[in-house]
PDB file of N, CA and C in Angstrom:
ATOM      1  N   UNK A   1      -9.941  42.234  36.250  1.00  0.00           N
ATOM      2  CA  UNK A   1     -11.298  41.849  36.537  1.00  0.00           C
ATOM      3  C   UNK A   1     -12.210  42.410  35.470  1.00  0.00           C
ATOM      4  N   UNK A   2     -11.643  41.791  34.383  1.00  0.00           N
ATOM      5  CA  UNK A   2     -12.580  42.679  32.939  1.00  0.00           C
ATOM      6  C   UNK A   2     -14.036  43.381  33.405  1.00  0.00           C
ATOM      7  N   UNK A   3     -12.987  44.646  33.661  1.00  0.00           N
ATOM      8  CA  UNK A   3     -14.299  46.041  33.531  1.00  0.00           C
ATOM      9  C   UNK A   3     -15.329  45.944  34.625  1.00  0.00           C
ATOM     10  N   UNK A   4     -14.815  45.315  36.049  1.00  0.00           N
ATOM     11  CA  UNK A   4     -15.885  45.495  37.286  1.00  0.00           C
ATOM     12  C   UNK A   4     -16.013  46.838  37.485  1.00  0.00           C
ATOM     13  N   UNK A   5     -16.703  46.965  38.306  1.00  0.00           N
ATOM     14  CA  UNK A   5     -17.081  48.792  39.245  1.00  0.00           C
ATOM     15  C   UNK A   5     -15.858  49.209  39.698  1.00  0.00           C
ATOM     16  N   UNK A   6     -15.194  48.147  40.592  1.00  0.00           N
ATOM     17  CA  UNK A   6     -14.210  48.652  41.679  1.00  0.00           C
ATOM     18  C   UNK A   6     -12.962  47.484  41.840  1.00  0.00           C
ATOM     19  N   UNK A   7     -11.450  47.782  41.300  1.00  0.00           N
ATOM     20  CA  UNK A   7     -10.580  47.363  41.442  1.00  0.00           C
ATOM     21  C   UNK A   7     -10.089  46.450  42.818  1.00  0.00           C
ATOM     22  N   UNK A   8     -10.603  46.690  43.742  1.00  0.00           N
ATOM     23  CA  UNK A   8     -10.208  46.600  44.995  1.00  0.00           C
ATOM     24  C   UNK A   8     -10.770  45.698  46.182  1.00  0.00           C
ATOM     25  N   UNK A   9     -10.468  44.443  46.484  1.00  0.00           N
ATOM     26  CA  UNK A   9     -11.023  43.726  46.980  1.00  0.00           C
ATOM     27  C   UNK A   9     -10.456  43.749  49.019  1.00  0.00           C
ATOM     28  N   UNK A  10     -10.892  43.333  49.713  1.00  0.00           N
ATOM     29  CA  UNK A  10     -10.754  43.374  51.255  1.00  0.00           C
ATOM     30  C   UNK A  10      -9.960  41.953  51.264  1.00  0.00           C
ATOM     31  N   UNK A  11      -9.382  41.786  52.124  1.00  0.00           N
ATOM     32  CA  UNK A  11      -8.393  40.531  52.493  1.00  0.00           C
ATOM     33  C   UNK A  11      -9.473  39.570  52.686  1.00  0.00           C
ATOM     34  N   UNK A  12     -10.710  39.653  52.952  1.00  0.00           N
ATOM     35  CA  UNK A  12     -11.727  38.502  53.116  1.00  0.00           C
ATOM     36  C   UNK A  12     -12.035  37.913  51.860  1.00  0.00           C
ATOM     37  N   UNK A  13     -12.306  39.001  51.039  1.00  0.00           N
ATOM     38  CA  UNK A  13     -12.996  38.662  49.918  1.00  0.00           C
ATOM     39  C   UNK A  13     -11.895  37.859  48.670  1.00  0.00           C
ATOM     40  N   UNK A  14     -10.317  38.548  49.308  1.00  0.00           N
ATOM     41  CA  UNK A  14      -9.652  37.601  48.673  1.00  0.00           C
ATOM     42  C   UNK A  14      -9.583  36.055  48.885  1.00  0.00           C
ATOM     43  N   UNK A  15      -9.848  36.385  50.431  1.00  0.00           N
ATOM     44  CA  UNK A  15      -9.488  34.976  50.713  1.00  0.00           C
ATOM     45  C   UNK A  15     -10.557  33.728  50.348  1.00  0.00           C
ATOM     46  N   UNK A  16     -11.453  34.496  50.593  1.00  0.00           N
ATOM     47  CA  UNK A  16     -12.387  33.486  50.236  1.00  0.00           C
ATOM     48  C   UNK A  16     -12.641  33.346  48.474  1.00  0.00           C
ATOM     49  N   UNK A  17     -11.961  34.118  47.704  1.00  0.00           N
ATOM     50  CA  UNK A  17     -11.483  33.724  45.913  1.00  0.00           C
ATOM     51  C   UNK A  17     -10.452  32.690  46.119  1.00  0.00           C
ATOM     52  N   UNK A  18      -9.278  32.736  46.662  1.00  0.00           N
ATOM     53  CA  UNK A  18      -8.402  31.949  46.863  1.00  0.00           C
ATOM     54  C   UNK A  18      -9.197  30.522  47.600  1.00  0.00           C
ATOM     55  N   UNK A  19      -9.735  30.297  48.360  1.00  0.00           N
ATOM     56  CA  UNK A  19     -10.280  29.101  48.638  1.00  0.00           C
ATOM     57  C   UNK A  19     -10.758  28.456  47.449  1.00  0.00           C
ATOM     58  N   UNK A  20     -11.766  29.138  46.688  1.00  0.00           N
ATOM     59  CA  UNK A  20     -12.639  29.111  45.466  1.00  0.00           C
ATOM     60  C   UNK A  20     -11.625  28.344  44.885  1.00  0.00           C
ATOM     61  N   UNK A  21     -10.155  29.452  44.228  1.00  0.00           N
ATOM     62  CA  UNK A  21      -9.511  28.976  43.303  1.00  0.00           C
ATOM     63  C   UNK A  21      -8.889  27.529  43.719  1.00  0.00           C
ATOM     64  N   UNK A  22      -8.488  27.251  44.994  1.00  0.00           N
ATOM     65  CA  UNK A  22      -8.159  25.980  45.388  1.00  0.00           C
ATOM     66  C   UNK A  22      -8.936  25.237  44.980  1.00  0.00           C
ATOM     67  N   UNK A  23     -10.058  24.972  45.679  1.00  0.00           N
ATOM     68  CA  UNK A  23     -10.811  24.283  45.620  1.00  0.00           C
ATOM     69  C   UNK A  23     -11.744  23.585  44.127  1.00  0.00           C
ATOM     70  N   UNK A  24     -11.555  24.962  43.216  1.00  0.00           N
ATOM     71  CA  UNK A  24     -12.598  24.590  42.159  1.00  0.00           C
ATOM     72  C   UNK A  24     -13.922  25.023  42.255  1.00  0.00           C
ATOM     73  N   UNK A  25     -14.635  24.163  43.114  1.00  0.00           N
ATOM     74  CA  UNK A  25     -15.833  24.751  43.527  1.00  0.00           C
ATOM     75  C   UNK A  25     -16.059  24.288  44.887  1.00  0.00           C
ATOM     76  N   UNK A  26     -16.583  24.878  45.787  1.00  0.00           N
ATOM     77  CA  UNK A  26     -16.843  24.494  46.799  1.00  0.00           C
ATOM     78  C   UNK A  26     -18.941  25.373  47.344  1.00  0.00           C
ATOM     79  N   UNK A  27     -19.033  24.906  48.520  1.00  0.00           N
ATOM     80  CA  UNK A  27     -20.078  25.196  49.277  1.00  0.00           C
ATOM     81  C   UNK A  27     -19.639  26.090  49.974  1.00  0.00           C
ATOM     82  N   UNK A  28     -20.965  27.209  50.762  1.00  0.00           N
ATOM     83  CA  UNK A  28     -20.247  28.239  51.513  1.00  0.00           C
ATOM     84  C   UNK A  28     -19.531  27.981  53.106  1.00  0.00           C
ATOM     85  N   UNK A  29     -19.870  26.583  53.381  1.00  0.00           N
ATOM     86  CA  UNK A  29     -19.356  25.591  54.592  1.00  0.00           C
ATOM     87  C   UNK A  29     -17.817  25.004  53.889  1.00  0.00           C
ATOM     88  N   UNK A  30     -17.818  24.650  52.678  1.00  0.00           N
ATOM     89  CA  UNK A  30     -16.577  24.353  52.049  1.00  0.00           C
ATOM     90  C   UNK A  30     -15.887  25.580  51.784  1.00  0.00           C
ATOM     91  N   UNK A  31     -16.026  26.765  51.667  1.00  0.00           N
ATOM     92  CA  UNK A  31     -15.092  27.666  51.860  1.00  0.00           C
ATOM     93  C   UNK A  31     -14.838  28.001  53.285  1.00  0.00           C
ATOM     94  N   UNK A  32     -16.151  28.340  53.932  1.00  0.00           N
ATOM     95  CA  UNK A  32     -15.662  28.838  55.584  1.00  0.00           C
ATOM     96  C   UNK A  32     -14.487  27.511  55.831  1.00  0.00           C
ATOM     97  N   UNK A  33     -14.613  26.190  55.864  1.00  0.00           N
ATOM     98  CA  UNK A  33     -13.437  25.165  56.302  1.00  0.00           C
ATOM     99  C   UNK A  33     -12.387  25.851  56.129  1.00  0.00           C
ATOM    100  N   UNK A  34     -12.319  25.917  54.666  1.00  0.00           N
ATOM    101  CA  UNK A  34     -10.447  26.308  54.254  1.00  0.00           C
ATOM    102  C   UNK A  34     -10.318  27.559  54.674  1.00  0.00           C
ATOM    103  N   UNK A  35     -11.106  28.682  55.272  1.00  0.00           N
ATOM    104  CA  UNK A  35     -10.662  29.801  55.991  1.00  0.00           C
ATOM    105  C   UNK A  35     -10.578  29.383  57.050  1.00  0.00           C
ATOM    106  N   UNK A  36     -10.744  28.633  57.763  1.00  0.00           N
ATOM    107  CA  UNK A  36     -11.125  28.098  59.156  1.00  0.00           C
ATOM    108  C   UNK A  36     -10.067  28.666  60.150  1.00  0.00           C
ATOM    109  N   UNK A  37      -8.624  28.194  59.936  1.00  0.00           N
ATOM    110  CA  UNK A  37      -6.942  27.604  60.242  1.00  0.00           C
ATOM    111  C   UNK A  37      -7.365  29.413  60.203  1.00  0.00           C
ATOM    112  N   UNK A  38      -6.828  30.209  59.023  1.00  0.00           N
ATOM    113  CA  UNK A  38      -6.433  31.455  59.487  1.00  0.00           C
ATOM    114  C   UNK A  38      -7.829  32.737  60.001  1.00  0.00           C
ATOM    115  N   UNK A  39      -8.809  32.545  59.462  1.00  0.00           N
ATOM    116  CA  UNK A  39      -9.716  33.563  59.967  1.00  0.00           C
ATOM    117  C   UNK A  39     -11.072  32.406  60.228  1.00  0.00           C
ATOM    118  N   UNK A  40     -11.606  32.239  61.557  1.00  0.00           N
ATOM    119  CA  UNK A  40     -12.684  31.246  61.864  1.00  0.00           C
ATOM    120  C   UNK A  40     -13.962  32.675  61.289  1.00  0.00           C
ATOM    121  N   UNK A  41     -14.973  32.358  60.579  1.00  0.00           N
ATOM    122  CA  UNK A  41     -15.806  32.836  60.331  1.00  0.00           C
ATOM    123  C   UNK A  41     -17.513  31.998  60.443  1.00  0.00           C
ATOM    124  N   UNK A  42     -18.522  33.562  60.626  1.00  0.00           N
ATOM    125  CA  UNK A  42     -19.785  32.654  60.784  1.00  0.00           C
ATOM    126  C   UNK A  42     -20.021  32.720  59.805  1.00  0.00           C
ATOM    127  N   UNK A  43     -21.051  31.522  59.220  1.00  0.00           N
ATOM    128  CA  UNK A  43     -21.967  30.845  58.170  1.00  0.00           C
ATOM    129  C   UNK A  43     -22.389  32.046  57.298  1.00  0.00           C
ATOM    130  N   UNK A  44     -23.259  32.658  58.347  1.00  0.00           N
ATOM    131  CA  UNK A  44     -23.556  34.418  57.667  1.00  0.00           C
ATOM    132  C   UNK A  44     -22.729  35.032  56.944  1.00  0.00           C
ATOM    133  N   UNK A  45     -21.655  35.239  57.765  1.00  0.00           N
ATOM    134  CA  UNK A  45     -20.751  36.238  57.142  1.00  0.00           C
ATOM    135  C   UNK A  45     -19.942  35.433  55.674  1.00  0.00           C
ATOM    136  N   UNK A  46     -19.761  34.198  55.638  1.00  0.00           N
ATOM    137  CA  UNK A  46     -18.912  33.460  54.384  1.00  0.00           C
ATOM    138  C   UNK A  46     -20.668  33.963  53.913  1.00  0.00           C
ATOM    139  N   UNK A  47     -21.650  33.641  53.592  1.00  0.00           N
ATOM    140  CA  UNK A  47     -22.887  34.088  53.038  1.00  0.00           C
ATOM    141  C   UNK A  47     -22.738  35.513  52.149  1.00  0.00           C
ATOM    142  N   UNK A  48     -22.257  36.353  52.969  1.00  0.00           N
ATOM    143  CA  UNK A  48     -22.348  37.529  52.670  1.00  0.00           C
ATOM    144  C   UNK A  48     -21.367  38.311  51.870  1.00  0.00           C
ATOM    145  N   UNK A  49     -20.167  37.663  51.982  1.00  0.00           N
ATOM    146  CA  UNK A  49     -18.917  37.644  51.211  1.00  0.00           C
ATOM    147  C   UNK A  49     -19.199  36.903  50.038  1.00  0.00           C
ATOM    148  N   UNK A  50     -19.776  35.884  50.000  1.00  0.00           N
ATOM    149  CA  UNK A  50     -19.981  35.133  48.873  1.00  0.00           C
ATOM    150  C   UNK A  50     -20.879  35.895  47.688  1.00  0.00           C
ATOM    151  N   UNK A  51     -22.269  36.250  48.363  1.00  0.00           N
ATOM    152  CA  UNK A  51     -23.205  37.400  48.034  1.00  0.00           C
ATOM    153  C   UNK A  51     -22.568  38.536  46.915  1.00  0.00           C
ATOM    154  N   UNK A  52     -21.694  39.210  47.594  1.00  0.00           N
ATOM    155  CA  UNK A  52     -21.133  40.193  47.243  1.00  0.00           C
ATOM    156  C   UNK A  52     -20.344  40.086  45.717  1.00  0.00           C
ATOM    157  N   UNK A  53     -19.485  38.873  46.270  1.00  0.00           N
ATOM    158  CA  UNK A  53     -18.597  38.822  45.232  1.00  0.00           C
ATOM    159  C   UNK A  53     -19.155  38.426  43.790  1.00  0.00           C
ATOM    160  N   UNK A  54     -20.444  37.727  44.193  1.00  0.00           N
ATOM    161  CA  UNK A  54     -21.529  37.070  42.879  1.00  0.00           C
ATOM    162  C   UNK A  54     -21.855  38.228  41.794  1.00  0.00           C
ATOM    163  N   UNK A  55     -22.490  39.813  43.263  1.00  0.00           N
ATOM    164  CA  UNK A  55     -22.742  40.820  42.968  1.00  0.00           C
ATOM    165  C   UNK A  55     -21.340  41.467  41.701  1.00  0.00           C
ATOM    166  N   UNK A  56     -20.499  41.464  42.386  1.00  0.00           N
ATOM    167  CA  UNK A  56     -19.347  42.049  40.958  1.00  0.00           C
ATOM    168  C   UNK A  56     -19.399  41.303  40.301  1.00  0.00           C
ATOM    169  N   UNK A  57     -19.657  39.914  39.921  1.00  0.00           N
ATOM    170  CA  UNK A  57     -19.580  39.169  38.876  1.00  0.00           C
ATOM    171  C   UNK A  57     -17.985  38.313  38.644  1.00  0.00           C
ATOM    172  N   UNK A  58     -17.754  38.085  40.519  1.00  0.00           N
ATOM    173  CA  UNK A  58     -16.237  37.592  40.503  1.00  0.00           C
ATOM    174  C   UNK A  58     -16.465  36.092  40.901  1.00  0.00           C
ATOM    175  N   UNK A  59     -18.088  35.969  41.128  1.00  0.00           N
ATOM    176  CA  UNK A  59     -17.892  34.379  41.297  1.00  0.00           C
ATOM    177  C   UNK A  59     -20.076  33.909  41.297  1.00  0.00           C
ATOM    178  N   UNK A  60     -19.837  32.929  40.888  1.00  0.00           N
ATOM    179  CA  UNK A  60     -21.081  32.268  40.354  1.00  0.00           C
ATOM    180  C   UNK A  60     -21.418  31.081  41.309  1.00  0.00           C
ATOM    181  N   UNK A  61     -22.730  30.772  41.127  1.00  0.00           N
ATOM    182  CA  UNK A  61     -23.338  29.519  41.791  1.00  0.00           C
ATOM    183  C   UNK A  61     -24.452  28.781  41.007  1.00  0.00           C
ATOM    184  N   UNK A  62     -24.138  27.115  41.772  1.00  0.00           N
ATOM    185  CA  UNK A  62     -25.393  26.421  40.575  1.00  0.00           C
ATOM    186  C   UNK A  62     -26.520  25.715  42.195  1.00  0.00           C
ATOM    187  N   UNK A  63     -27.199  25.250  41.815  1.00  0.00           N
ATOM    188  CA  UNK A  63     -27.977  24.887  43.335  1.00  0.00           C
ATOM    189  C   UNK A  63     -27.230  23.437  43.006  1.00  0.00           C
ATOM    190  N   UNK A  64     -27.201  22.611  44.032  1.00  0.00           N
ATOM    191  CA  UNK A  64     -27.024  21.428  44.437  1.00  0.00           C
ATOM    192  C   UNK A  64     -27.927  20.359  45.197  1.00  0.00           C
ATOM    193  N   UNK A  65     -28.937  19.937  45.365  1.00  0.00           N
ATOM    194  CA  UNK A  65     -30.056  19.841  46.504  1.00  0.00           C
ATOM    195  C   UNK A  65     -30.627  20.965  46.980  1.00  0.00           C
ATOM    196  N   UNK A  66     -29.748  21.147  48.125  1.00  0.00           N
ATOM    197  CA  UNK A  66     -30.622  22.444  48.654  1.00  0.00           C
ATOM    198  C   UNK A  66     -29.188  23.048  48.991  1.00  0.00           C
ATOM    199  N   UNK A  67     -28.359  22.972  48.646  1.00  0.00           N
ATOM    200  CA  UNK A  67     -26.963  23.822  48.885  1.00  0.00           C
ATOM    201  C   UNK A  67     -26.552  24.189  47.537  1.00  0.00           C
ATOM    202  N   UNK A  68     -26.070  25.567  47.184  1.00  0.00           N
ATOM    203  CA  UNK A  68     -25.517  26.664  46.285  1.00  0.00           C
ATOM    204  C   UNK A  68     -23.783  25.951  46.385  1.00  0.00           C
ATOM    205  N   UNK A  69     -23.488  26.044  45.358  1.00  0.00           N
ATOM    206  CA  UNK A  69     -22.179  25.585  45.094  1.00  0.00           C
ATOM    207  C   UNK A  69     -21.333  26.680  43.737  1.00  0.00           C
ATOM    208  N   UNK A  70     -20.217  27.370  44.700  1.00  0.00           N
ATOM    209  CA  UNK A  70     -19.627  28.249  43.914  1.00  0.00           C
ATOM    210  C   UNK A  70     -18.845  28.012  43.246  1.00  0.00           C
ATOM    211  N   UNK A  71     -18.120  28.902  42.205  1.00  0.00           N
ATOM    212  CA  UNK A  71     -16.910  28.895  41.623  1.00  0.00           C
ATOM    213  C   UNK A  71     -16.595  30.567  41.129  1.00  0.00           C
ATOM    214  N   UNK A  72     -15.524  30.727  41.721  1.00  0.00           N
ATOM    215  CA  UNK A  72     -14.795  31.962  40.571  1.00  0.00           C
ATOM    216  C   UNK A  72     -14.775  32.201  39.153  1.00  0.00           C
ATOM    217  N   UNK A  73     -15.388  33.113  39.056  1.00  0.00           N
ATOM    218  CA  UNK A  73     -14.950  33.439  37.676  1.00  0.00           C
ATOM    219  C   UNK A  73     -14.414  34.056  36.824  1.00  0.00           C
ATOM    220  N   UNK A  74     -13.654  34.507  37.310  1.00  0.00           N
ATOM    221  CA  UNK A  74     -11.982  35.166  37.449  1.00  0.00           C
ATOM    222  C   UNK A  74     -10.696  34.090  37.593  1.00  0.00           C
ATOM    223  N   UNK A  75     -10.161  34.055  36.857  1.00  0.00           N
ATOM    224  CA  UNK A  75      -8.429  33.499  37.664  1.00  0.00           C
ATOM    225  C   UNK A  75      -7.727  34.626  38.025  1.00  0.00           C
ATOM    226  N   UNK A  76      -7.313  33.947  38.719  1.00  0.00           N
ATOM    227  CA  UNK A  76      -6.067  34.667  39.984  1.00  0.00           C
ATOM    228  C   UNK A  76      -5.421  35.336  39.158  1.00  0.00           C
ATOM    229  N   UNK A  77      -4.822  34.959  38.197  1.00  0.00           N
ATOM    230  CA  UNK A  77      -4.011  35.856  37.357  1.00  0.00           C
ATOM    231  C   UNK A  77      -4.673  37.115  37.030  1.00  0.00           C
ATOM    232  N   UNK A  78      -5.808  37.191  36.423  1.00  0.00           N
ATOM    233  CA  UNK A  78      -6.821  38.434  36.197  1.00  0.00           C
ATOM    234  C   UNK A  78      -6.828  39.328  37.055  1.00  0.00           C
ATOM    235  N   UNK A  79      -7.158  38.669  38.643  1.00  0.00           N
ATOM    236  CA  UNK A  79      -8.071  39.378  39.609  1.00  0.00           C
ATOM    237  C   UNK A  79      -6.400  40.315  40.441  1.00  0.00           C
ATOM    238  N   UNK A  80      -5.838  39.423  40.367  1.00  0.00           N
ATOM    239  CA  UNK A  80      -4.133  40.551  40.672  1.00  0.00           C
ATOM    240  C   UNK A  80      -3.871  41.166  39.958  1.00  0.00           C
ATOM    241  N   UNK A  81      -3.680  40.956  38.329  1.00  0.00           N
ATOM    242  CA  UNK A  81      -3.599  42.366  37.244  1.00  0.00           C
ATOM    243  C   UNK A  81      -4.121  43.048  37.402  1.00  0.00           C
ATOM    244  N   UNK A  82      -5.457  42.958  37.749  1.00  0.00           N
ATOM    245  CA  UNK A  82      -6.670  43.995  37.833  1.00  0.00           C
ATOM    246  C   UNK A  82      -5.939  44.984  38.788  1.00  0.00           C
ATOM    247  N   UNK A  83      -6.135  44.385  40.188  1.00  0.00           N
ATOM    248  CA  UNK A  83      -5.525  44.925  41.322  1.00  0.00           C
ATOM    249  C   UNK A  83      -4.023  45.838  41.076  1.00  0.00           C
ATOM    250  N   UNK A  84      -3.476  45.093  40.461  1.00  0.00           N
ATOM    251  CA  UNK A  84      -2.086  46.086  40.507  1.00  0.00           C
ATOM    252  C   UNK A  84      -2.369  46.883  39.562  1.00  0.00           C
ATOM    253  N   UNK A  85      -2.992  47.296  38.540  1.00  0.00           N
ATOM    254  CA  UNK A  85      -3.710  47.737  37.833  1.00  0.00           C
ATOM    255  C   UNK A  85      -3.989  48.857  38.425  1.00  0.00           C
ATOM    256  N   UNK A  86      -5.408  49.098  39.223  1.00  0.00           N
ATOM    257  CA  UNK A  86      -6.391  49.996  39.887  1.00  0.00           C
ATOM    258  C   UNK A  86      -4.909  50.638  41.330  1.00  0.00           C
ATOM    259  N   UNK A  87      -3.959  49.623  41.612  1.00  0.00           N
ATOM    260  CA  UNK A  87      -3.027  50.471  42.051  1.00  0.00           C
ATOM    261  C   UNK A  87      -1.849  51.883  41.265  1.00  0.00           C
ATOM    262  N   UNK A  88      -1.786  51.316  40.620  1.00  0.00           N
ATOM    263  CA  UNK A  88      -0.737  51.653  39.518  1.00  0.00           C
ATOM    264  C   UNK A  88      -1.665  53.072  38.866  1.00  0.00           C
ATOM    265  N   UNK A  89      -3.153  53.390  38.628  1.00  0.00           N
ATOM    266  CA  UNK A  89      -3.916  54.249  38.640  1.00  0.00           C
ATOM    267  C   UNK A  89      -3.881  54.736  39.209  1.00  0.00           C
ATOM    268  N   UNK A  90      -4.554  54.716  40.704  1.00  0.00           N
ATOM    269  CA  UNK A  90      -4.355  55.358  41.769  1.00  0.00           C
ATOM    270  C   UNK A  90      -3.219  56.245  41.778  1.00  0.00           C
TER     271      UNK A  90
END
């Protein structure tokens, strides 16, 4: 994750990168969907996860009308090196 704060992401925050990376880009209603099946989440909370991750600089948004439309900006490959990485430190 070239040179973030903190190696270490929560199973949410992966999951909702992994939607990202599926998807390409999606809305924060187009990610809550594809979490839907394994973790049902509120609007807020995909909001706030999304928020966050913008905050490290692991994923971006452009406006659309009146809906924000994300994408990762990280690949998967990165964001697991990183991770096994900040383990392998540890």
């Amino acid at each position: 994750m070239s040179g973030r704060a903190d190696d270490r992401l929560s199973g949410l925050q992966l999951g909702v990168l992994r939607a990202l990376w599926s998807a390409g880009e999606a809305t924060g209603q187009g990610v809550r969907d594809s979490l839907a099946d394994e973790r049902p989440l509120a609007p807020t909370t995909v909001a706030t996860l999304l928020k966050r991750l913008e905050a490290r600089g692991l994923v971006t948004h452009r406006r659309e009308g009146r809906q924000f439309v994300y994408r990762a900006t990280e690949t998967a490959r990165d964001v697991e090196s990183s991770m096994v990485a900040g383990l392998v430190r540890d």
